[in-house]
Protein backbone atom coordinates (compact mmCIF):
# COMPACT_ATOMS: atom_id res chain seq x y z
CA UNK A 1 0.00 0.00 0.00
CA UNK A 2 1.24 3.61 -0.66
CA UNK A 3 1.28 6.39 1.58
CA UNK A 4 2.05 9.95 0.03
CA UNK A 5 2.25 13.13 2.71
CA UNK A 6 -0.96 15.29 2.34
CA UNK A 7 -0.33 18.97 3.38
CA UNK A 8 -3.75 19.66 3.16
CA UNK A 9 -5.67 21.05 6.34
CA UNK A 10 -8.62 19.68 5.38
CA UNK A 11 -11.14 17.05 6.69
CA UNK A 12 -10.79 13.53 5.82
CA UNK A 13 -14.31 12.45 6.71
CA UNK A 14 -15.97 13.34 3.45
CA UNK A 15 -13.02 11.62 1.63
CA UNK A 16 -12.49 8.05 3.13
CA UNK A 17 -14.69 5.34 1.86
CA UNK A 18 -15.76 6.70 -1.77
CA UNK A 19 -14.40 6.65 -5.04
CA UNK A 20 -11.27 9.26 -6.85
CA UNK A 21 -10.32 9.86 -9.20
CA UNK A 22 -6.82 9.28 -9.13
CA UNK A 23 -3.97 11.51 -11.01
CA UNK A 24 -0.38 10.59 -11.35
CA UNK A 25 1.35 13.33 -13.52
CA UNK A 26 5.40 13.30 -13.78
CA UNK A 27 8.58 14.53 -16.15
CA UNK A 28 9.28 11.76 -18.65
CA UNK A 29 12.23 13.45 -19.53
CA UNK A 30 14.13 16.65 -20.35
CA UNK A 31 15.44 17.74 -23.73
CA UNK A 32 18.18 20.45 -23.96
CA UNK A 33 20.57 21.30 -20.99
CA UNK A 34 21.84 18.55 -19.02
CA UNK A 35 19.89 16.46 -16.27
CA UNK A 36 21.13 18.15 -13.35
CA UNK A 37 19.30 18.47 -10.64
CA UNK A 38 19.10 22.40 -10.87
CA UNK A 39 17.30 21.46 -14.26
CA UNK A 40 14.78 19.41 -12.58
CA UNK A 41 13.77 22.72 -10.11
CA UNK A 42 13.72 25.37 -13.06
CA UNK A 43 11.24 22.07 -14.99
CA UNK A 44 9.05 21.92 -12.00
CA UNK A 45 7.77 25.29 -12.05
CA UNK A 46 6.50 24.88 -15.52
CA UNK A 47 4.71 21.63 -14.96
CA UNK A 48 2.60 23.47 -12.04
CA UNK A 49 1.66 26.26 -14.20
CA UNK A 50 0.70 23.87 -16.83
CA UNK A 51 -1.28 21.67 -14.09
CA UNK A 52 -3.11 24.45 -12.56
CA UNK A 53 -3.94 26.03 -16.19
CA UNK A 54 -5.12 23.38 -17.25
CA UNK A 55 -7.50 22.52 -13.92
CA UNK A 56 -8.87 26.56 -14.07
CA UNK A 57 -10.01 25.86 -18.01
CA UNK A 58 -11.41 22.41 -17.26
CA UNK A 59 -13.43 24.24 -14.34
CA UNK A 60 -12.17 22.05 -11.80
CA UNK A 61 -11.38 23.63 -8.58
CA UNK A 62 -7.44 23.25 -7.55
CA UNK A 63 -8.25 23.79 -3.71
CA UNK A 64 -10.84 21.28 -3.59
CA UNK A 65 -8.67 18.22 -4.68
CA UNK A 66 -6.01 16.98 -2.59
CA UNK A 67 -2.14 16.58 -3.85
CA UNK A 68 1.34 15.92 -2.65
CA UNK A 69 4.23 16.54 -4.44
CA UNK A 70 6.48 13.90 -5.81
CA UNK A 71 10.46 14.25 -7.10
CA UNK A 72 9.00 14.33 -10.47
CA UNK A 73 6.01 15.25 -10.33
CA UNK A 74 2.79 15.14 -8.58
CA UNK A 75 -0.10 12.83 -7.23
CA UNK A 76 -3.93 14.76 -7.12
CA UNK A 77 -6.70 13.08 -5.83
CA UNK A 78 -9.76 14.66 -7.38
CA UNK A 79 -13.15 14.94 -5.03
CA UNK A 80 -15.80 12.52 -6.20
CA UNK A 81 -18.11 15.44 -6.87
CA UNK A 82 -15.89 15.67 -10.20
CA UNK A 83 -16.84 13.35 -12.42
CA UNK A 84 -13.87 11.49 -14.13
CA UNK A 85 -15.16 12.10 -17.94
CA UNK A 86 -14.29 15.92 -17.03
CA UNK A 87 -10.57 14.33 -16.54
CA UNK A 88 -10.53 12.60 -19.45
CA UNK A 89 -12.45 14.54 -21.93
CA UNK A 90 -11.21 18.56 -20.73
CA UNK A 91 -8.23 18.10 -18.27
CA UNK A 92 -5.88 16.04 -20.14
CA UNK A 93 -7.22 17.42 -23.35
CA UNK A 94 -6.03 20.85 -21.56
CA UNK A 95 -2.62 19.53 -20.08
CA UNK A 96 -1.51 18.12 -23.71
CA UNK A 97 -2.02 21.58 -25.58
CA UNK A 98 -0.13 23.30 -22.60
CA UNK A 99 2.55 21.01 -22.13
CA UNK A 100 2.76 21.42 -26.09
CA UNK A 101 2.20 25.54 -26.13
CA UNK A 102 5.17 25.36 -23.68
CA UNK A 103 7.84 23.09 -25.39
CA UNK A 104 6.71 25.47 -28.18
CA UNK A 105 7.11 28.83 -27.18
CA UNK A 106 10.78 28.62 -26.65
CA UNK A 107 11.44 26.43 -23.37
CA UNK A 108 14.87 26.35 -21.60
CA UNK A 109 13.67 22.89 -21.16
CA UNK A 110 11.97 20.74 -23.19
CA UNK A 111 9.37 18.67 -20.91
CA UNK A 112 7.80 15.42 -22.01
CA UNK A 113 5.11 14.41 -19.64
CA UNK A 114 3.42 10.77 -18.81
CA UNK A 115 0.27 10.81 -16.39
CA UNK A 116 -1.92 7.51 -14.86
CA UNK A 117 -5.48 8.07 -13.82
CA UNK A 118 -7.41 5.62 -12.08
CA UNK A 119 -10.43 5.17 -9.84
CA UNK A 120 -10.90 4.03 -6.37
CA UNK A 121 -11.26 4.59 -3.05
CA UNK A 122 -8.95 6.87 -0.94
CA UNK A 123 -7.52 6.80 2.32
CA UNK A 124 -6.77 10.04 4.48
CA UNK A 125 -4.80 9.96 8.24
CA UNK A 126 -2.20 11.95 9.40
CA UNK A 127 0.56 9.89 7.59
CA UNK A 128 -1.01 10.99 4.67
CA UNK A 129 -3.09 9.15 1.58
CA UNK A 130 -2.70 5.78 1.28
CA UNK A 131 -4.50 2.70 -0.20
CA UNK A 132 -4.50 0.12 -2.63
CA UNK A 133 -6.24 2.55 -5.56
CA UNK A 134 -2.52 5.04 -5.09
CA UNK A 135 -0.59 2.10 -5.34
CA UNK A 136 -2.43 0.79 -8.56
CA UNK A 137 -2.24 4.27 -9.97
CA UNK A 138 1.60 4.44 -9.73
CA UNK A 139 1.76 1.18 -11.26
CA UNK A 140 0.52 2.05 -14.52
CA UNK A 141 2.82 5.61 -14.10
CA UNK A 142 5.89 3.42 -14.01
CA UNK A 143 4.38 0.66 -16.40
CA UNK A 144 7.49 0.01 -18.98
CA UNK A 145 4.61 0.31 -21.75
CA UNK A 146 3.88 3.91 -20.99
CA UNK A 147 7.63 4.57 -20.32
CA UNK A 148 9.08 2.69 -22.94
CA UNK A 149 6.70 4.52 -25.95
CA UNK A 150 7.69 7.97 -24.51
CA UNK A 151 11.45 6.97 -24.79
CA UNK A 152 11.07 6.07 -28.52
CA UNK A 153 8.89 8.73 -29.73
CA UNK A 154 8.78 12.77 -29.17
CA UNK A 155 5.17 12.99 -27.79
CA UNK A 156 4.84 16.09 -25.27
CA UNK A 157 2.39 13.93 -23.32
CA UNK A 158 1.57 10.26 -22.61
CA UNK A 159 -1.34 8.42 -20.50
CA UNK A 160 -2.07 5.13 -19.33
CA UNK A 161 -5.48 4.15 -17.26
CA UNK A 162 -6.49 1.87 -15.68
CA UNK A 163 -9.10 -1.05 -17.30
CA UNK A 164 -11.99 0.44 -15.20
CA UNK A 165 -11.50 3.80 -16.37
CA UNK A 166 -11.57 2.70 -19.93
CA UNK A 167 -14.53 0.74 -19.99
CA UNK A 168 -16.47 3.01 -17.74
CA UNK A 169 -15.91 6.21 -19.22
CA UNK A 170 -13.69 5.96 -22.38
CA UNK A 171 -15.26 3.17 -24.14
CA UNK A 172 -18.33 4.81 -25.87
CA UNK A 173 -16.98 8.61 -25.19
CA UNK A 174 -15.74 11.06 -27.65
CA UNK A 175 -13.03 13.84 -27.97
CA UNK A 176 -9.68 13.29 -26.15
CA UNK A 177 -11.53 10.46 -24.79
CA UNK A 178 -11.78 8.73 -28.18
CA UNK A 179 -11.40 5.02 -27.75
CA UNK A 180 -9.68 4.92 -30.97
CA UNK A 181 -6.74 6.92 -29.58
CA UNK A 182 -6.24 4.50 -26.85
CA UNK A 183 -3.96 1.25 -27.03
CA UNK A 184 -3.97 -1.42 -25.14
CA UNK A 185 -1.32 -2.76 -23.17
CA UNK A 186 -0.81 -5.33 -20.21
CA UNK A 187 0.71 -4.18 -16.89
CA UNK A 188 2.28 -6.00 -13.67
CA UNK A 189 0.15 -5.63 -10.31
CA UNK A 190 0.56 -7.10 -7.25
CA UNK A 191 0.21 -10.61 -8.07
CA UNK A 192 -0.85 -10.85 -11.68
CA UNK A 193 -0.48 -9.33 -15.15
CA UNK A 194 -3.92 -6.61 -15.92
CA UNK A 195 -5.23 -4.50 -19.13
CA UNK A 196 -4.35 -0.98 -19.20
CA UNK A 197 -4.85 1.61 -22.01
CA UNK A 198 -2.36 3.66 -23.17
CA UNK A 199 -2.79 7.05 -25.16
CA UNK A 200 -0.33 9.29 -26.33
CA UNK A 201 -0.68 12.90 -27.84
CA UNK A 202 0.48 13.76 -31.40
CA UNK A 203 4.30 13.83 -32.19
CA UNK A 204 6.11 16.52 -32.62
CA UNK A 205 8.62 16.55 -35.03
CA UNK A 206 12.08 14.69 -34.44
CA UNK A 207 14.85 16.00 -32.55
CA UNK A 208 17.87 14.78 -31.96
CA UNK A 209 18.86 16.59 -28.60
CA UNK A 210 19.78 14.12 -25.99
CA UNK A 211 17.25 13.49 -23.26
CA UNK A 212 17.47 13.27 -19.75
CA UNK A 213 15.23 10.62 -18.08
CA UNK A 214 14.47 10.98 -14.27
CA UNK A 215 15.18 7.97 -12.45
């Protein structure tokens, strides 16, 4: 089970025992300067500005969800009251074109993203979230499917989720949430091999700057 450090002040009562949507978004990989860890700082503040853009146009509040920050990235656990085809069909349709608008408009730092989103129930104490749903979520983040297509290919952005997010909400949608844009791919869990569905956001055209990939 994972535990991630939640600096929210918050109540967890309305949170524990329902269903989240669950949001792992981190740095595939840098393009330009280096991989030093000074490059990873001046990347991060990017990546929030793109996050929280993205979450004002999709009209989902920021300060409602919970999130804790990761090395690479971060985890945000979306309230239930947001339904997860909002996610799917204006948030990550939002955090490709501003990932993109960035690497565009002359970035220090080229940033290549991957995300997971799954649903599931949530845990909140004072360690922080925890619970199986996290864990199952960073699973498909690290999946070498979703990690190994971003290392081959130049997409700014790169998604995997989870079985029950495809067949619940992608499978007859429309938009970013096109089923046709999704692949699918198997992924290690705890004791088993599962379906997942990967999607990845146009190319952009080939460069042949190193990359640095965050370990």
């Amino acid at each position: 089970m994972t535990t991630s450090p939640d600096r929210s002040c918050r109540s967890s009562g309305r949170w524990d025992h329902t269903n989240h949507s669950i949001l792992f978004l981190e740095i595939a990989s840098l393009d330009g300067q280096g991989g030093t860890e000074s490059d990873r700082q001046v990347a991060r503040a990017p990546l929030h500005r793109v996050l929280r853009t993205a979450f004002a146009e999709s009209d989902i509040s920021w300060e409602s969800c919970r999130h804790t920050e990761r090395r690479e990235g971060v985890l945000v656990v979306v309230p239930p009251s947001v339904a997860t085809s909002t996610i799917v069909d204006r948030l990550i349709s939002h955090l490709e074109a501003g990932i993109r608008r960035y690497n565009r408009e002359a970035a220090p730092l080229r940033i290549q993203l991957r995300a997971s989103l799954h649903v599931g129930p949530v845990t909140v104490s004072a360690e922080g979230l925890s619970g199986r749903s996290i864990a199952t979520a960073s699973r498909l983040l690290n999946a070498p499917a979703l990690m190994n297509h971003l290392a081959r290919t130049d997409a700014d952005l790169a998604v995997m989720v989870s079985s029950q997010v495809y067949e619940t909400v992608i499978r007859h949608a429309s938009g970013f949430a096109d089923p046709t844009r999704y692949e699918e791919v198997v992924v290690l869990t705890e004791e088993s091999e599962a379906p997942a569905w990967l999607c990845a956001a146009e190319t952009r055209s080939s460069s042949t700057r190193p990359r640095y990939a965050p370990r």
